[in-house]
Protein backbone atom coordinates (compact mmCIF):
# COMPACT_ATOMS: atom_id res chain seq x y z
CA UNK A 1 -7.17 -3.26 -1.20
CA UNK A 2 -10.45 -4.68 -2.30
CA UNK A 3 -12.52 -5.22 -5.17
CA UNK A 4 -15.83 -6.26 -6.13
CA UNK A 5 -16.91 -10.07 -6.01
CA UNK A 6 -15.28 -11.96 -8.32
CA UNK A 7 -12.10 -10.33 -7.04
CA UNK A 8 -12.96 -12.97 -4.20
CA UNK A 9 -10.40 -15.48 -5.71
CA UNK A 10 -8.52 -14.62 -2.76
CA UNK A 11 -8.69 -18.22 -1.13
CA UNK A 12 -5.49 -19.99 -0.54
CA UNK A 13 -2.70 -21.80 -2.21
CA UNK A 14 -3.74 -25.34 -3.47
CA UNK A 15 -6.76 -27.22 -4.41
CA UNK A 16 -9.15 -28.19 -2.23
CA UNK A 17 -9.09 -31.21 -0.54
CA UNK A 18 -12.04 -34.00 -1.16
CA UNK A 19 -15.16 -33.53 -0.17
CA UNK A 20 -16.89 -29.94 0.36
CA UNK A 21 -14.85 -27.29 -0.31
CA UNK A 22 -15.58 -25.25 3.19
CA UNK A 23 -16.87 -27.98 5.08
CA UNK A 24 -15.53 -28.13 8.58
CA UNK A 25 -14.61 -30.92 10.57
CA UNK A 26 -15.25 -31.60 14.08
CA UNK A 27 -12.32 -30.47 15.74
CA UNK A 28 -13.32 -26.75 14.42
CA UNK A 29 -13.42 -24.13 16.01
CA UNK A 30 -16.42 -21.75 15.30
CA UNK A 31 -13.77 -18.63 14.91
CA UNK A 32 -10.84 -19.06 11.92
CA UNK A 33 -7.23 -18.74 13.06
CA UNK A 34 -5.98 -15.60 11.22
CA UNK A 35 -2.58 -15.88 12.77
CA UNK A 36 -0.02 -16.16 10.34
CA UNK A 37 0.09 -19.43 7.68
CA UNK A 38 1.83 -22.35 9.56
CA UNK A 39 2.73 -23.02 12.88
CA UNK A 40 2.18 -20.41 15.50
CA UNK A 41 4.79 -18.10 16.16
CA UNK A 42 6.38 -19.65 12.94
CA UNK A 43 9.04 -17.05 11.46
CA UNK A 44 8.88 -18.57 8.20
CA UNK A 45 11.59 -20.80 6.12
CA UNK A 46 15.24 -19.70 6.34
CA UNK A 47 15.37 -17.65 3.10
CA UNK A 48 12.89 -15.69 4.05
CA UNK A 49 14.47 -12.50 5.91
CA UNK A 50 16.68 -12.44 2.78
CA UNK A 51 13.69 -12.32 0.34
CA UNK A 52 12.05 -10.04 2.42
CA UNK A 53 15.09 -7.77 2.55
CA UNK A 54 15.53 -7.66 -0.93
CA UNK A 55 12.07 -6.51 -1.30
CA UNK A 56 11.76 -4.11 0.75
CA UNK A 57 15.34 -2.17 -0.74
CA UNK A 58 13.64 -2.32 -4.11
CA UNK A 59 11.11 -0.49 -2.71
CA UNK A 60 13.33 1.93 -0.85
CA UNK A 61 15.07 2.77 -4.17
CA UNK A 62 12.05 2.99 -5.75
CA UNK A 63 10.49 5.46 -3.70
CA UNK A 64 13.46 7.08 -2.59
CA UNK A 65 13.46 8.17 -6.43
CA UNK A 66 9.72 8.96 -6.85
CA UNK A 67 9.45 10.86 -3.82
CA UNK A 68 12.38 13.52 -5.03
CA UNK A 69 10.81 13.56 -8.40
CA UNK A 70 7.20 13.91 -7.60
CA UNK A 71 7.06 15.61 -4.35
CA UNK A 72 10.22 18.24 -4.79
CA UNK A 73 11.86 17.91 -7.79
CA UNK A 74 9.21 18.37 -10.65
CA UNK A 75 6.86 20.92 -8.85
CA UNK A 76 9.99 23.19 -8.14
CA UNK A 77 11.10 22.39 -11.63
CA UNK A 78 8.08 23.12 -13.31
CA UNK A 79 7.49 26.17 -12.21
CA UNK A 80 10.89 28.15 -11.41
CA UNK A 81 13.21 26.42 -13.87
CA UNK A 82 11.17 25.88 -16.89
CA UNK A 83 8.40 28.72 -15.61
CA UNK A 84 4.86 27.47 -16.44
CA UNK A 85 2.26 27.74 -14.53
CA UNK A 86 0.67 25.86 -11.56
CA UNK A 87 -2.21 24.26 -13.69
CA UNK A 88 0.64 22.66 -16.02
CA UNK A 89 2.19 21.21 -12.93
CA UNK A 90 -1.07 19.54 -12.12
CA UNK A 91 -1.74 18.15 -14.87
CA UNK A 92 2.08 16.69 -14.95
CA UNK A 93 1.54 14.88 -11.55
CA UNK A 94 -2.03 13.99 -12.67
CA UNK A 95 -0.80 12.52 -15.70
CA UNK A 96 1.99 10.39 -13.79
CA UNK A 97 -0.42 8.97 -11.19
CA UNK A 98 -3.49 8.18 -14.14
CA UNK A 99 -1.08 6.29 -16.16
CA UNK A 100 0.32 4.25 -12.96
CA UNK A 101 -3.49 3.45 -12.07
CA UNK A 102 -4.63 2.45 -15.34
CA UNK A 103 -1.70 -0.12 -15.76
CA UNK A 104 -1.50 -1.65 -12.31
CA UNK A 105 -4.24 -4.56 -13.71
CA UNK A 106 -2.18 -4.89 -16.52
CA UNK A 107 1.16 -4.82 -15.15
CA UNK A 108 -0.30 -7.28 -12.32
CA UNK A 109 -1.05 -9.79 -15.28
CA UNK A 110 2.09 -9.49 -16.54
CA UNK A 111 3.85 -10.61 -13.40
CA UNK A 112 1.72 -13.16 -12.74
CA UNK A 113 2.19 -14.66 -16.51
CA UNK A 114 5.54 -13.70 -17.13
CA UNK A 115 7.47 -13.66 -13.59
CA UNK A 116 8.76 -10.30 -12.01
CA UNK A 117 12.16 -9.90 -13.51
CA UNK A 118 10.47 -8.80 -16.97
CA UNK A 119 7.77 -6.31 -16.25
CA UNK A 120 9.89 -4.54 -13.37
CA UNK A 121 13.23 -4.27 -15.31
CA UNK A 122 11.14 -2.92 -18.41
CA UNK A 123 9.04 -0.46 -16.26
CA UNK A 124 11.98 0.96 -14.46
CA UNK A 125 13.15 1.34 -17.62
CA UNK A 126 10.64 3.09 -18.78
CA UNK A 127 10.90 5.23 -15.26
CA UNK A 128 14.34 6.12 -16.18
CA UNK A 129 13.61 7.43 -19.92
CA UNK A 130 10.87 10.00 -18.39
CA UNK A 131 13.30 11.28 -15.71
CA UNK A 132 15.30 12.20 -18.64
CA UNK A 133 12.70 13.39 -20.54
CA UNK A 134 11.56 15.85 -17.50
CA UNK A 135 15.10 16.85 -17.42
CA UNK A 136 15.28 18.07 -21.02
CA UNK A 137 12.33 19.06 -22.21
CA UNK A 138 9.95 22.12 -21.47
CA UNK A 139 7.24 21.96 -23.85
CA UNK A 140 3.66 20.41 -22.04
CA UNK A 141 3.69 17.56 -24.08
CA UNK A 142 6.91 16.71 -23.71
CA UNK A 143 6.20 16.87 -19.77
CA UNK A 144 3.07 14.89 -20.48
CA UNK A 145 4.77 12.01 -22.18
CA UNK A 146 7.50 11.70 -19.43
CA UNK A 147 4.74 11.57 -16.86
CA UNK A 148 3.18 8.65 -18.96
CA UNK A 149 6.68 6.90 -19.48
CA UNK A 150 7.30 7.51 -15.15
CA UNK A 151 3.46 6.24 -14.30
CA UNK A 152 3.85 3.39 -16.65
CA UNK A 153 6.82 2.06 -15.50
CA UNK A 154 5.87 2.19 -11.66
CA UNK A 155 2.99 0.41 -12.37
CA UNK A 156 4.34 -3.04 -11.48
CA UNK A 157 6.79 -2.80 -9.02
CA UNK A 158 4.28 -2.54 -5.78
CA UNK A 159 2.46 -5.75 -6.95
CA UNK A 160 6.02 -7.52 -8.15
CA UNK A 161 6.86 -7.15 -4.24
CA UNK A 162 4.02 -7.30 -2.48
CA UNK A 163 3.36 -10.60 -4.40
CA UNK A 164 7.02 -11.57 -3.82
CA UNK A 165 6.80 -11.08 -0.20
CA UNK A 166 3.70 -12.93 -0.04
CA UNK A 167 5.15 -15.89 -1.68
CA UNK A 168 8.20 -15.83 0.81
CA UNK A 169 5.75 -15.71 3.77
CA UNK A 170 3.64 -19.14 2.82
CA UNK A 171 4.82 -20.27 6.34
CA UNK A 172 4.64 -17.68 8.40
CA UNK A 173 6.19 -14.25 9.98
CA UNK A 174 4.04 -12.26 6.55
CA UNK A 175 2.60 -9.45 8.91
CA UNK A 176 6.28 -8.46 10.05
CA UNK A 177 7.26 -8.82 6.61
CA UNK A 178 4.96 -6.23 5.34
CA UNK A 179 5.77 -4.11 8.35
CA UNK A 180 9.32 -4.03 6.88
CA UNK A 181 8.67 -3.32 3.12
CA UNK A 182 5.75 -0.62 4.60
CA UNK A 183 8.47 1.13 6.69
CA UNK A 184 11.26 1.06 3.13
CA UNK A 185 9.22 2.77 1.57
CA UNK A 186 8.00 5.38 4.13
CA UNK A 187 11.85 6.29 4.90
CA UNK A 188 12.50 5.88 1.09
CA UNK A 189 10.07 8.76 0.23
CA UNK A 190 11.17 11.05 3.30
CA UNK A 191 14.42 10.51 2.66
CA UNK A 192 13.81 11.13 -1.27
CA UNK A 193 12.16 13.96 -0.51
CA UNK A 194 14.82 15.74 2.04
CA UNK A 195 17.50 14.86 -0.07
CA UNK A 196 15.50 16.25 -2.88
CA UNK A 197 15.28 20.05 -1.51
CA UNK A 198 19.23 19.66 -0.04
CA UNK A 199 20.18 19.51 -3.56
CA UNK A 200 18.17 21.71 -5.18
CA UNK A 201 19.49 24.73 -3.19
CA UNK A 202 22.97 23.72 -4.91
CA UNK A 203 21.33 22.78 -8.84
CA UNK A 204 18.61 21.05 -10.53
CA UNK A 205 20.81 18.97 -12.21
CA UNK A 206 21.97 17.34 -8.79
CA UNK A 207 18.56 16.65 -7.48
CA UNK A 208 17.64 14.65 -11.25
CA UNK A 209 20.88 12.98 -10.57
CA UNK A 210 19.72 11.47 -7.45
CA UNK A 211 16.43 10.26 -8.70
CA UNK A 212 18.25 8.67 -11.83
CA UNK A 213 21.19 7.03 -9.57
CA UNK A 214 17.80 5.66 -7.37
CA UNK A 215 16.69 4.12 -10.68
CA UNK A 216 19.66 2.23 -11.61
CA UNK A 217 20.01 1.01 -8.40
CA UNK A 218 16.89 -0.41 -8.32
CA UNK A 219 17.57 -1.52 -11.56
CA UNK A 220 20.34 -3.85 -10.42
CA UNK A 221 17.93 -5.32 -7.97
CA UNK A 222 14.93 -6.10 -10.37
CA UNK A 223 17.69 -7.30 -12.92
CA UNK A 224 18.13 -10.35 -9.78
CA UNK A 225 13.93 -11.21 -9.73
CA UNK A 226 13.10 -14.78 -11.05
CA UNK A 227 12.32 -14.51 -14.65
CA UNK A 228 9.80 -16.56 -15.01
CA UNK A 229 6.85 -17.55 -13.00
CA UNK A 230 6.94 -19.77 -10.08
CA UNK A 231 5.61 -22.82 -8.90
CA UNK A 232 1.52 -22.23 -8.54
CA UNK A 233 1.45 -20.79 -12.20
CA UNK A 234 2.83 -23.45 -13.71
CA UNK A 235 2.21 -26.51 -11.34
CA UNK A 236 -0.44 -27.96 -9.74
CA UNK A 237 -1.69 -25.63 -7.15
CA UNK A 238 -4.82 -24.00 -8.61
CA UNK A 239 -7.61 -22.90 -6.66
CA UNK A 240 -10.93 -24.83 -8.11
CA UNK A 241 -13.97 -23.41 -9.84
CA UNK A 242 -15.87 -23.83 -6.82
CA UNK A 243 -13.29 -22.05 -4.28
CA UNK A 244 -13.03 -18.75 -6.45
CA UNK A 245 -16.99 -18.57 -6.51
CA UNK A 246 -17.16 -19.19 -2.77
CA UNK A 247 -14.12 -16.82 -2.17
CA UNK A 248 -15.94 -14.03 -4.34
CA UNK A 249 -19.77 -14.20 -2.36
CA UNK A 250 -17.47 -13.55 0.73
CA UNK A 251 -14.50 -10.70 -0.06
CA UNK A 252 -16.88 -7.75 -1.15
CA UNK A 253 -16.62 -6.49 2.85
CA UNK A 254 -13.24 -6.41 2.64
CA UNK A 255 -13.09 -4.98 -0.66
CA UNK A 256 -16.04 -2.07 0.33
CA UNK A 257 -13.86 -1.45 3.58
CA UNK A 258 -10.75 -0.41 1.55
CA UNK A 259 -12.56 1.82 -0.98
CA UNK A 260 -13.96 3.67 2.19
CA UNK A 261 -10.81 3.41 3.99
CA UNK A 262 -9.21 5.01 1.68
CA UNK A 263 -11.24 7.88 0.87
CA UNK A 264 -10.78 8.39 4.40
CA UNK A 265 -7.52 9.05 4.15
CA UNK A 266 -7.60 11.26 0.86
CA UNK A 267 -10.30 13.35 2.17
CA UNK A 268 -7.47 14.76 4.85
CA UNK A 269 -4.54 14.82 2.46
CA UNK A 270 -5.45 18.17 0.81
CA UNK A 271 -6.40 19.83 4.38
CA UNK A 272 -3.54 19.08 7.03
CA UNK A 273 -1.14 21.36 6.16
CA UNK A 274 -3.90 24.06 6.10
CA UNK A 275 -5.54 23.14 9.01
CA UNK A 276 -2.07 23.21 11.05
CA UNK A 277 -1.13 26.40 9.93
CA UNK A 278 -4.75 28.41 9.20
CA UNK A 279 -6.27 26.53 12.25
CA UNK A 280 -3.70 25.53 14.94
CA UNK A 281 -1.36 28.77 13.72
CA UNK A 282 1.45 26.03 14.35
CA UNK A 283 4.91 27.01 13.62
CA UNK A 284 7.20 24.64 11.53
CA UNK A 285 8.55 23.51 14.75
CA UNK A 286 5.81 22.29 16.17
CA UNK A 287 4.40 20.62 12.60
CA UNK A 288 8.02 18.75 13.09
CA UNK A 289 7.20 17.48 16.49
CA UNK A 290 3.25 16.47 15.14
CA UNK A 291 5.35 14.74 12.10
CA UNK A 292 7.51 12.53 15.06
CA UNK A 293 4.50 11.65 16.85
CA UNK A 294 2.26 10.65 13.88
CA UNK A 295 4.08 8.91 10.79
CA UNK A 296 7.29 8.79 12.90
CA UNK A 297 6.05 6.68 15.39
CA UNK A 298 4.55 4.60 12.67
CA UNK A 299 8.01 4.26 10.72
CA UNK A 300 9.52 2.80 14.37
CA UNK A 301 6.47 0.52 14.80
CA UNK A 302 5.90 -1.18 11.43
CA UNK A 303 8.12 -4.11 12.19
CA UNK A 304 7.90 -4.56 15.45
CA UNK A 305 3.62 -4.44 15.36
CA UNK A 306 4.25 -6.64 12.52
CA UNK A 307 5.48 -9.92 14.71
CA UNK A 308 2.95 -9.57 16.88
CA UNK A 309 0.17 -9.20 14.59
CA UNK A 310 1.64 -12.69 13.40
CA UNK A 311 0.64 -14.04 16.52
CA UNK A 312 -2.97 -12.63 16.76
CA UNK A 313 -6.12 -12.44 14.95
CA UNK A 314 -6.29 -10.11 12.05
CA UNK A 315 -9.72 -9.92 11.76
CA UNK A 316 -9.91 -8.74 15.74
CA UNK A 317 -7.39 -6.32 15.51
CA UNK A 318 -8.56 -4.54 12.08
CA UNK A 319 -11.81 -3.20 13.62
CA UNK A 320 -10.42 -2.52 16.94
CA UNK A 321 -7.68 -0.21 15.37
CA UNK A 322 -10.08 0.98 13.04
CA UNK A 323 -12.61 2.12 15.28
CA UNK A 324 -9.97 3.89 17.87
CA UNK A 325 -8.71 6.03 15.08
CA UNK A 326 -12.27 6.41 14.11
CA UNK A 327 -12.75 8.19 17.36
CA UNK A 328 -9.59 9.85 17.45
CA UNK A 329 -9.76 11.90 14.22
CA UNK A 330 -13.77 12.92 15.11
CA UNK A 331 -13.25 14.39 18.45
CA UNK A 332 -9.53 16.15 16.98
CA UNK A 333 -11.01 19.08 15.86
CA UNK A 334 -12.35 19.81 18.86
CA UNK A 335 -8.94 20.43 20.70
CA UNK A 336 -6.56 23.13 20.17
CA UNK A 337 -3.46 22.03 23.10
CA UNK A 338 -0.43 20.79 21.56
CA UNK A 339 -0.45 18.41 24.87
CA UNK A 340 -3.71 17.11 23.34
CA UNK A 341 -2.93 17.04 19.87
CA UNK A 342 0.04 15.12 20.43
CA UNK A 343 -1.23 12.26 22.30
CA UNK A 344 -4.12 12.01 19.56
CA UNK A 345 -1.47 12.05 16.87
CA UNK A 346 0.79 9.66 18.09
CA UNK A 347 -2.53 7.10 18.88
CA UNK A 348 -3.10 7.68 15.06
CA UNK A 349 0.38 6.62 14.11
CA UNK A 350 -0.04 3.75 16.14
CA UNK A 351 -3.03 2.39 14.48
CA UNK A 352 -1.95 3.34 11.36
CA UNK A 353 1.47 1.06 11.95
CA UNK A 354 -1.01 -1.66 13.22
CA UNK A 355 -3.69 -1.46 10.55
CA UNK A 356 -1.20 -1.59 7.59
CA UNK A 357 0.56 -4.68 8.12
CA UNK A 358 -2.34 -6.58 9.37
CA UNK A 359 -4.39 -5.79 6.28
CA UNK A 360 -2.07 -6.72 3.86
CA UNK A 361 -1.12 -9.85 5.34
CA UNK A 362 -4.93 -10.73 5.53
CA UNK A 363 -5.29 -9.45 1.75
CA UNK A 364 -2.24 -12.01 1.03
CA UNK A 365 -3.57 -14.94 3.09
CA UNK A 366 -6.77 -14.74 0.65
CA UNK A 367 -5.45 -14.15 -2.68
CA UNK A 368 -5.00 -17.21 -5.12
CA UNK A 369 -0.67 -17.34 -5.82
CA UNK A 370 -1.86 -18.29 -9.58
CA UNK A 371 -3.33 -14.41 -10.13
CA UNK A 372 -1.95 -12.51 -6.74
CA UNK A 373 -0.35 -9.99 -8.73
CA UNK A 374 -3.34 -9.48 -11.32
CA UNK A 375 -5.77 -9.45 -7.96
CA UNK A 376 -3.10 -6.87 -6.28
CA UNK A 377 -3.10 -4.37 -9.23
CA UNK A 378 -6.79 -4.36 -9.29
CA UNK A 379 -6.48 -3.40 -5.38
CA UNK A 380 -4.62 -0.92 -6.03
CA UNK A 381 -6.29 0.54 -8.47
CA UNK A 382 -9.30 0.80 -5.99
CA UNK A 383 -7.09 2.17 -3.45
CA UNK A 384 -6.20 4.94 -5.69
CA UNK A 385 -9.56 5.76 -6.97
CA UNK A 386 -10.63 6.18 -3.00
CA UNK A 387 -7.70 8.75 -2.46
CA UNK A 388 -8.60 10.59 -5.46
CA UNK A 389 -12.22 10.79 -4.77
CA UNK A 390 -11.42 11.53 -0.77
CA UNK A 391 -8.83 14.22 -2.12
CA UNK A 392 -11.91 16.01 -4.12
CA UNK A 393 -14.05 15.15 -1.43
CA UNK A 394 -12.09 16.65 1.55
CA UNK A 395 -11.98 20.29 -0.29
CA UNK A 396 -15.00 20.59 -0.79
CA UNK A 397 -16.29 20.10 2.90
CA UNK A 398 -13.36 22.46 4.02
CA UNK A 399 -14.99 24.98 1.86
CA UNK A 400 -18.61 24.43 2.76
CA UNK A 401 -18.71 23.28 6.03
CA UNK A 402 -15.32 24.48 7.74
CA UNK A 403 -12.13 23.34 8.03
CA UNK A 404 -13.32 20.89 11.03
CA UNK A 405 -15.54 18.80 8.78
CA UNK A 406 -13.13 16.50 6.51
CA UNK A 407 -12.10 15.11 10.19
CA UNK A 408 -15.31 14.26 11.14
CA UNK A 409 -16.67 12.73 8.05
CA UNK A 410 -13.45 10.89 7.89
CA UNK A 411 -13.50 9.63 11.55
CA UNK A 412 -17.34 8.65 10.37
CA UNK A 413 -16.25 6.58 7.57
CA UNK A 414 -13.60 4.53 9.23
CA UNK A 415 -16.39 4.31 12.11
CA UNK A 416 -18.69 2.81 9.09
CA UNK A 417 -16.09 0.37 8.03
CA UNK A 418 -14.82 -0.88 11.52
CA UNK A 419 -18.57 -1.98 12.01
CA UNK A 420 -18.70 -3.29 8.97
CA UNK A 421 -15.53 -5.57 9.56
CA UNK A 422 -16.73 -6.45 12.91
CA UNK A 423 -19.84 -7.76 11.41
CA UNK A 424 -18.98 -9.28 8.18
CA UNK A 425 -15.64 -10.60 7.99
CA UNK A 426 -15.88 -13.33 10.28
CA UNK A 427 -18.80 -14.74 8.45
CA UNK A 428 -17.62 -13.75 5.08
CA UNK A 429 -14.25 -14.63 5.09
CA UNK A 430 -14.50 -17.20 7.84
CA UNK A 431 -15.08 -20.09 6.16
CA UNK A 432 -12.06 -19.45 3.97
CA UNK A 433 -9.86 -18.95 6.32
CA UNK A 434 -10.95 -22.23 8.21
CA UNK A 435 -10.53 -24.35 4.74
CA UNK A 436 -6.93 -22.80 4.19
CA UNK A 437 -5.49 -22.67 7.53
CA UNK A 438 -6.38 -27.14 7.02
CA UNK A 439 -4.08 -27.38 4.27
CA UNK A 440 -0.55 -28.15 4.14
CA UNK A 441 1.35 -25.10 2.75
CA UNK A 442 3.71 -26.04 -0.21
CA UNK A 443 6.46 -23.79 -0.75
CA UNK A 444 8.67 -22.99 -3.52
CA UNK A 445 12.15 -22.51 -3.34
CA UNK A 446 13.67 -19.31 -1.92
């Protein structure tokens, strides 16, 4: 998640101590500790496992829901029960994702100025109305509005938690905290999306049941978020003038690294199913086993990479894992042997399970509590414009170049931005880091 300079207020909770605001004393080290806020190896205050729990089943529900709708339900929907065409199914999903994307700033702001309970309740909500809407109407902009109503209210539930989370993390164990509300909703999507085609073989009906009993449930759970904002909205823990400006010279490499990152990733969404079954001639058994060894692997190691990333430095291991799967996805093309592939796969879903927690909890360390959610939805928003421009991006080099070329100019832009972390961050972000890691952390009740 980045964004562009003045996105920088990602310093710390607090204000700044006298004196200058970076200054560092003589006991300093000249490399920041990135390890998690607090004391080493600190797991955090008591209610945090519960927080972070409750979290992470919001987001289960939640995606457990939106993967059955958007990945099964409404394409098969679409297009044998109502019967239009592929182009109106497009522009259904398309319409779901552009709403979400345009509201995450918004939505962000909202939870930052009027607590989560609000925005999430109202936006699931919202969620709920389309799924009913999809499941009654059949005329385009009928589907159209649903999508709007389903986008809109999904809009602030990713930076209600990931905010939350951050907030229960102030001292300590954040990477395995992401780790666990990454790896809700990876399972909650699969599972949405098995359960999904199960009960569409029995009736439509069952399968928009399903995604509408996921929305209640998560419901319930938003209807228990704090209703109003929390302590460094209202009190006295405001990052100064003079941090956010410092804060915003430094983030742009983090924020450049995620747009790339990203369109990474897009650019090989529209071309691995081809590639494994045009390319590899892989039969759905063997796509299973690639499945295990890449984002299975990653589902297993998401909380466990998570502690340990606690205990290391973030801005070490984020170009290191970077650069491996860098190589990894280059030099794939270039090997047929499931006893190759597999290795290579599974080395991806390790970095990937690595990478993910680790960024996030260094996004979180940086962002100001007063505006995390505002400066979240603006991430994400930048996150999704690099997936749709790597999606566009990808097809087109299948198509003129082969179907070898979206992994290579992938495995060169993550190449591009592990350099450019290795370079930059310590000297952008350093300082930061150094400043906040000096401070006493203040926490709010659970």
């Amino acid at each position: 998640m980045d964004a562009k300079g003045w996105l920088t207020g990602r310093a710390h909770t607090g204000t700044p101590p006298p004196g200058p605001a970076l200054e560092e004393g003589p006991s300093q080290t000249s490399r920041p500790d990135l390890r998690a806020p607090g004391s080493p190896g600190s797991r955090g205050s008591p209610g945090q496992p519960a927080r972070t729990a409750f979290h992470a089943a919001l987001v289960g529900l939640v995606e457990c829901g939106r993967g059955a709708l958007l990945f099964t339900l409404l394409p098969n929907h679409l297009r044998f029960g109502v019967g239009h065409g592929m182009s109106v199914v497009g522009l259904t999903l398309s319409a779901y994702y552009l709403s979400e994307l345009a509201l995450k700033v918004p939505s962000g702001w909202l939870v930052d100025h009027w607590g989560r309970r609000l925005p999430v309740v109202a936006g699931l909500g919202l969620s709920l109305l389309g799924t009913v809407l999809f499941a009654r109407v059949e005329a385009v902009w009928g589907l159209l509005l649903a999508a709007f109503l389903g986008g809109a209210g999904a809009a602030p539930v990713w930076p209600a938690v990931v905010s939350g989370v951050a907030e229960a993390t102030e001292d300590g164990g954040r990477g395995s905290a992401m780790g666990a509300v990454f790896t809700s909703w990876l399972v909650g999507t699969g599972l949405g999306f098995v359960l999904a085609n199960f009960l569409l073989e029995a009736h439509t009906l069952a399968a928009f049941v399903l995604v509408g009993a996921c929305q209640v449930a998560a419901l319930t759970l938003a209807a228990q978020l704090e209703a109003s904002p929390r302590g460094p909205v209202q009190q006295v823990l405001k990052e100064s003038v003079h941090e956010v400006e410092l804060t915003a010279g430094r983030l742009w490499p983090l924020v450049a690294g995620m747009g790339v990152q990203t369109m990474a990733t897009g650019m090989l969404m529209p071309t691995l199913s081809p590639y494994a079954r045009e390319v590899l001639h892989l039969s759905p058994l063997w796509i299973g086993v690639l499945l295990l060894a890449g984002p299975g692997l990653t589902v297993l190691l998401l909380v466990p990479l998570g502690h340990l990333i606690d205990r290391l430095d973030r801005m070490e291991i984020l170009p290191s894992c970077i650069g491996v799967g860098a190589v990894v996805l280059f030099v794939l093309p270039f090997f047929r042997s499931l006893w190759i592939l597999v290795p290579l796969v599974a080395i991806l879903g390790l970095g990937y399970a690595t990478v993910l927690p680790a960024w996030n909890a260094l996004l979180m360390d940086l962002l100001p509590p007063s505006r995390r959610a505002t400066l979240l939805g603006l991430a994400m928003s930048i996150e999704g414009i690099g997936v749709a421009l790597g999606t566009t991006v990808g097809g087109l080099l299948w198509d003129s170049l082969g179907p070898a070329a979206p992994f290579h100019a992938a495995g060169l832009f993550l190449l591009l931005v592990a350099v450019n972390y290795l370079l930059l961050l310590p000297r952008s972000l350093g300082p930061v880091l150094r400043h906040k890691n000096r401070r006493p952390h203040r926490r709010e009740g659970t």
